[in-house]
N, C-alpha and C. Protein backbone atom coordinates (compact mmCIF):
# COMPACT_ATOMS: atom_id res chain seq x y z
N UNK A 1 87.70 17.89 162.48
CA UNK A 1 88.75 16.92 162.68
C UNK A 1 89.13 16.88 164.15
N UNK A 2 89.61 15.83 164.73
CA UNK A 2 90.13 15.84 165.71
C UNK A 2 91.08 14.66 166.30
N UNK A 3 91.55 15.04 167.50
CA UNK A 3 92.58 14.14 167.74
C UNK A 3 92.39 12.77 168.37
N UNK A 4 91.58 12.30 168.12
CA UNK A 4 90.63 10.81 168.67
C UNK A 4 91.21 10.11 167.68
N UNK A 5 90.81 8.55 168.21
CA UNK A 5 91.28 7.39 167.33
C UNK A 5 90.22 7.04 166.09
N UNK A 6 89.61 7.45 166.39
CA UNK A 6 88.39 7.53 164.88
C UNK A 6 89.09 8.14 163.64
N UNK A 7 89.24 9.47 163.91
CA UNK A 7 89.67 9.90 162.85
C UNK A 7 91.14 10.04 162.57
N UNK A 8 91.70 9.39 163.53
CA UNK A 8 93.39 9.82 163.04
C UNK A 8 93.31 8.60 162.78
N UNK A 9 92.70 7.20 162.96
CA UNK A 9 92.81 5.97 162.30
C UNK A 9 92.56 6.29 160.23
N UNK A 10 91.33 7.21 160.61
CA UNK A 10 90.46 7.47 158.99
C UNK A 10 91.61 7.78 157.98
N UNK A 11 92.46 8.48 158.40
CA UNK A 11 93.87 9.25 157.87
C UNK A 11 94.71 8.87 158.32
N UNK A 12 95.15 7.86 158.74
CA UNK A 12 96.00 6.85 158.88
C UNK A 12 97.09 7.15 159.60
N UNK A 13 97.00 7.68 160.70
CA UNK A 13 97.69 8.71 161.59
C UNK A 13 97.62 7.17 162.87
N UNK A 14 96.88 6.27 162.97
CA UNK A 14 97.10 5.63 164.05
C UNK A 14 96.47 3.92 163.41
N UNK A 15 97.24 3.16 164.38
CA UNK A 15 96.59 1.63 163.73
C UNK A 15 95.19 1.06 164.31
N UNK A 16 94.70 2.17 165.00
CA UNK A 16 93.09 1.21 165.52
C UNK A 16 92.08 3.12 165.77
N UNK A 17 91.32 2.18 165.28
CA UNK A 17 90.34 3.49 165.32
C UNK A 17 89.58 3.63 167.24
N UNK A 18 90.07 2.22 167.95
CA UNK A 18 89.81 2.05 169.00
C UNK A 18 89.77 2.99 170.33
N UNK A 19 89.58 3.22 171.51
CA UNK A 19 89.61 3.31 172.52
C UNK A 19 90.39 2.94 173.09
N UNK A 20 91.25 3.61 173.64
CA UNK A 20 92.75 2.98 174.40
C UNK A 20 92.15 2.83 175.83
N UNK A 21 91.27 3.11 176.15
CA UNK A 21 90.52 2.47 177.36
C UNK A 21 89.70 1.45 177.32
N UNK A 22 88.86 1.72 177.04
CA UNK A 22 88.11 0.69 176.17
C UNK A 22 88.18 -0.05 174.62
N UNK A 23 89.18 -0.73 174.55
CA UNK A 23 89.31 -1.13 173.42
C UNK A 23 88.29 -1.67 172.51
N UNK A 24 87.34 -2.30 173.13
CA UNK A 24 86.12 -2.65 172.15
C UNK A 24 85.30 -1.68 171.40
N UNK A 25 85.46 -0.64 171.83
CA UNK A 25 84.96 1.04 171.34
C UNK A 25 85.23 1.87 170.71
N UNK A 26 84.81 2.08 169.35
CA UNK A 26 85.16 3.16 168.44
C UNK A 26 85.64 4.34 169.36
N UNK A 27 86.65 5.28 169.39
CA UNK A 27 86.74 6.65 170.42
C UNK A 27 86.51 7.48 169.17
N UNK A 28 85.18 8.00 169.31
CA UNK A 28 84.67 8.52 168.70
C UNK A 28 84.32 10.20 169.52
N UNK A 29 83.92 11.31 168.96
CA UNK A 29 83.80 12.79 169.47
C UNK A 29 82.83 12.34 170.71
N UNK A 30 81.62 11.70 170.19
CA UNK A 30 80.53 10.89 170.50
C UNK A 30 80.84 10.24 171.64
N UNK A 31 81.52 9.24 172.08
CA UNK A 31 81.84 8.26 172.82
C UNK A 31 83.02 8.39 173.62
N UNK A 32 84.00 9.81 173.26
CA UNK A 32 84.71 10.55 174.32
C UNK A 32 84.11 11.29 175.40
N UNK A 33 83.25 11.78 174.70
CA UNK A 33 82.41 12.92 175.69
C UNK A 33 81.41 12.45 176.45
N UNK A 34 80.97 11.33 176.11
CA UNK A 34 79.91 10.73 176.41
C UNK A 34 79.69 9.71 177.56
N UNK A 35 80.64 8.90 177.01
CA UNK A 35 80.74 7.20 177.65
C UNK A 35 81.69 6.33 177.57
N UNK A 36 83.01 7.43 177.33
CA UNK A 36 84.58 6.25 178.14
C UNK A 36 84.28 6.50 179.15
N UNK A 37 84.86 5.26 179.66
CA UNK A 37 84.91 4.65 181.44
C UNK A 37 86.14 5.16 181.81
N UNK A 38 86.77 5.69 180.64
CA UNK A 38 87.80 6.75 181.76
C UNK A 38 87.86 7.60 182.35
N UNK A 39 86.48 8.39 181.80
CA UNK A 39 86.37 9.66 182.20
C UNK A 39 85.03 9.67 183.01
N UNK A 40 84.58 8.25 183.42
CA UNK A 40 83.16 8.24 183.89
C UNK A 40 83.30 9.70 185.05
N UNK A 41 83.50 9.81 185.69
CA UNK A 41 83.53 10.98 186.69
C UNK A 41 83.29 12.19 185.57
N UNK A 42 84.46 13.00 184.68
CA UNK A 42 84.05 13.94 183.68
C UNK A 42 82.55 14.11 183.29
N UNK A 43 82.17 12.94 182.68
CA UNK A 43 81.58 12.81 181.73
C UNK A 43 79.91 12.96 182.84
N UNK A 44 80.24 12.07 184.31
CA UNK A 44 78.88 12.94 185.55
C UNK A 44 79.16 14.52 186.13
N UNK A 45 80.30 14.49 185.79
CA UNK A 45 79.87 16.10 186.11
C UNK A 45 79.70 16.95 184.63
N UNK A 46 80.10 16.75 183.78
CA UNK A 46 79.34 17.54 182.43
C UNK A 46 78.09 17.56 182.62
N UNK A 47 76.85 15.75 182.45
CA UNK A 47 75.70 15.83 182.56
C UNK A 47 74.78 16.40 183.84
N UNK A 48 75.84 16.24 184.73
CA UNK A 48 74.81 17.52 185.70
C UNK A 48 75.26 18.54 185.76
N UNK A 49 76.23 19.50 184.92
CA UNK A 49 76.06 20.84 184.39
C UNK A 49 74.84 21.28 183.19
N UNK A 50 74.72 20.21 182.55
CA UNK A 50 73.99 20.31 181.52
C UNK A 50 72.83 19.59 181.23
N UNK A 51 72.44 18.78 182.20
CA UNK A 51 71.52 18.28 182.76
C UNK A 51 70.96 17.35 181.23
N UNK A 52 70.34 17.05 181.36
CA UNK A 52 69.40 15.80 179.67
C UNK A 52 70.27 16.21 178.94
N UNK A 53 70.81 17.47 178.21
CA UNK A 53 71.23 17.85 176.75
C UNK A 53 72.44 17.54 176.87
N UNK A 54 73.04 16.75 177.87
CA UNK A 54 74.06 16.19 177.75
C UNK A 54 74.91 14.83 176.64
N UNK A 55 73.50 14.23 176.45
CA UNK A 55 73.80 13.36 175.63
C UNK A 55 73.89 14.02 174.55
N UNK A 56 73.10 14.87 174.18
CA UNK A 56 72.57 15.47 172.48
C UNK A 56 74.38 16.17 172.11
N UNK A 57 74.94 15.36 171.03
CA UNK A 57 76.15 15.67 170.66
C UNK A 57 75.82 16.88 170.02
N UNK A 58 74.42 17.28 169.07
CA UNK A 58 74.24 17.99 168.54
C UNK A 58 74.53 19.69 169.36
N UNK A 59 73.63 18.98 170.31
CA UNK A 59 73.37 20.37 171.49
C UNK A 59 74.91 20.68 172.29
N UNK A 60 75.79 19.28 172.49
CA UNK A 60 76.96 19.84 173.36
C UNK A 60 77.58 21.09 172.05
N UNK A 61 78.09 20.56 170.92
CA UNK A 61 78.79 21.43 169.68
C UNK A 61 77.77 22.74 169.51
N UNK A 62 76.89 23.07 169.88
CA UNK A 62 76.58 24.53 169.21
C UNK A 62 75.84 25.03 170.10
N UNK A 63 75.47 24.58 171.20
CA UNK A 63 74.65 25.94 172.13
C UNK A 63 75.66 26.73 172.78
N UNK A 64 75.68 28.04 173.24
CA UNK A 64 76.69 29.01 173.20
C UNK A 64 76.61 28.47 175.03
N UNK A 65 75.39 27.72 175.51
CA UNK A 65 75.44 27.36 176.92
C UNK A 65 76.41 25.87 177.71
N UNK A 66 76.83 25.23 176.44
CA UNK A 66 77.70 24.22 177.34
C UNK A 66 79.36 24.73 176.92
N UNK A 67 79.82 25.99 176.21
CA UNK A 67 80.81 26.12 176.21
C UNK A 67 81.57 26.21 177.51
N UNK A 68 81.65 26.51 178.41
CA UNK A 68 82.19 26.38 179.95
C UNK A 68 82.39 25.21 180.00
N UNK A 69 81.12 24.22 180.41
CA UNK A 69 80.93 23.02 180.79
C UNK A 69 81.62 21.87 180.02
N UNK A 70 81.59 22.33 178.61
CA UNK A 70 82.76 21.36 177.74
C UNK A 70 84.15 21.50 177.91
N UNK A 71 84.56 22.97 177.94
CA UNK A 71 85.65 22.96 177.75
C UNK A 71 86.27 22.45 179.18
N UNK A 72 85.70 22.73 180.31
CA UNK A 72 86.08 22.23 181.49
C UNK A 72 86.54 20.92 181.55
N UNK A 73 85.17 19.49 180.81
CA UNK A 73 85.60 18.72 180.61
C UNK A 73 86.68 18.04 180.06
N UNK A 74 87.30 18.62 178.66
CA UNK A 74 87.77 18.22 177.96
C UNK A 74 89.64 18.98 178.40
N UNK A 75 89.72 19.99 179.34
CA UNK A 75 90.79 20.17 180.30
C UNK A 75 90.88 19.12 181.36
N UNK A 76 89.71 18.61 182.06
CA UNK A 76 89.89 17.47 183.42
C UNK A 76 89.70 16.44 183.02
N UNK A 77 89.93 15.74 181.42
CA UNK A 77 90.30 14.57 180.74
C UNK A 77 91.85 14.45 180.58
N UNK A 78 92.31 16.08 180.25
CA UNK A 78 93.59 15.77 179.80
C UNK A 78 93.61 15.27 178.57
N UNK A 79 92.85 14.97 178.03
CA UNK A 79 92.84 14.20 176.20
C UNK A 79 93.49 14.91 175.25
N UNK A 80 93.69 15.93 175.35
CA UNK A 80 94.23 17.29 174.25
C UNK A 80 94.99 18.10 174.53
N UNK A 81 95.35 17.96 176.14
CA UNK A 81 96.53 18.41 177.08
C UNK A 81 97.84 18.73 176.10
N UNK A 82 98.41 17.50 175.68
CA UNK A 82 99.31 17.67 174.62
C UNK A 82 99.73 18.29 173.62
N UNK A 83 98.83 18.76 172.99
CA UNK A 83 98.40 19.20 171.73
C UNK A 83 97.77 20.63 171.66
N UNK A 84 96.76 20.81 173.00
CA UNK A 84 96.54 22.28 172.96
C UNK A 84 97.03 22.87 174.26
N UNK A 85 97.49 22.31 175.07
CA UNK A 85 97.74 22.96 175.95
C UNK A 85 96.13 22.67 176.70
N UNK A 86 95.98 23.96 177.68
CA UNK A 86 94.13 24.21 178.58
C UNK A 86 93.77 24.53 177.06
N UNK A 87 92.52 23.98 177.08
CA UNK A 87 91.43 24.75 175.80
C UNK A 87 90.87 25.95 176.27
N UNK A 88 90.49 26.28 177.59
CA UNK A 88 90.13 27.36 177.93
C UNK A 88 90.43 27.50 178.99
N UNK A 89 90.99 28.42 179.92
CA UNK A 89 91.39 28.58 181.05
C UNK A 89 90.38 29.29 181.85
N UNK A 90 89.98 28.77 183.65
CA UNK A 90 88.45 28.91 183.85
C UNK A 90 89.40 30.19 185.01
């Protein structure tokens, strides 16, 4: 579960499953990490920490090697700021 508009739309926690940046865009786990234009900067320095396996959603969630590199990201988005506080403090 998480705090994106995908799924808090799914459970009715919000009225658009949208992208508050990109509104034409599901904000999906997928398409946070990936390819909002809000975070275009984040989202080039993740893929050159992690070089190709950046895209692979599969590979960001379970190799024990992009834990740094995600959580970094997902602190210099600020997206979860609210809610968790730092996810990991570097």
């Amino acid at each position: 579960h998480t705090l994106l508009n995908q799924h808090l739309h799914h459970i009715g926690k919000s009225d658009s499953l949208f992208c508050l940046y990109c509104p034409e865009k599901t904000e999906s786990v997928l398409y946070y990490l990936i390819n909002c234009l809000q975070y275009i900067r984040e989202c080039h320095i993740l893929s050159n920490a992690l070089q190709c396996k950046a895209n692979s959603l599969t590979h960001l969630l379970i190799s024990e090697n992009t834990i740094n590199p995600l959580m970094h990201y997902i602190n210099s988005t600020g997206q979860l700021k609210s809610t968790f506080s730092e996810v990991l403090k570097e």
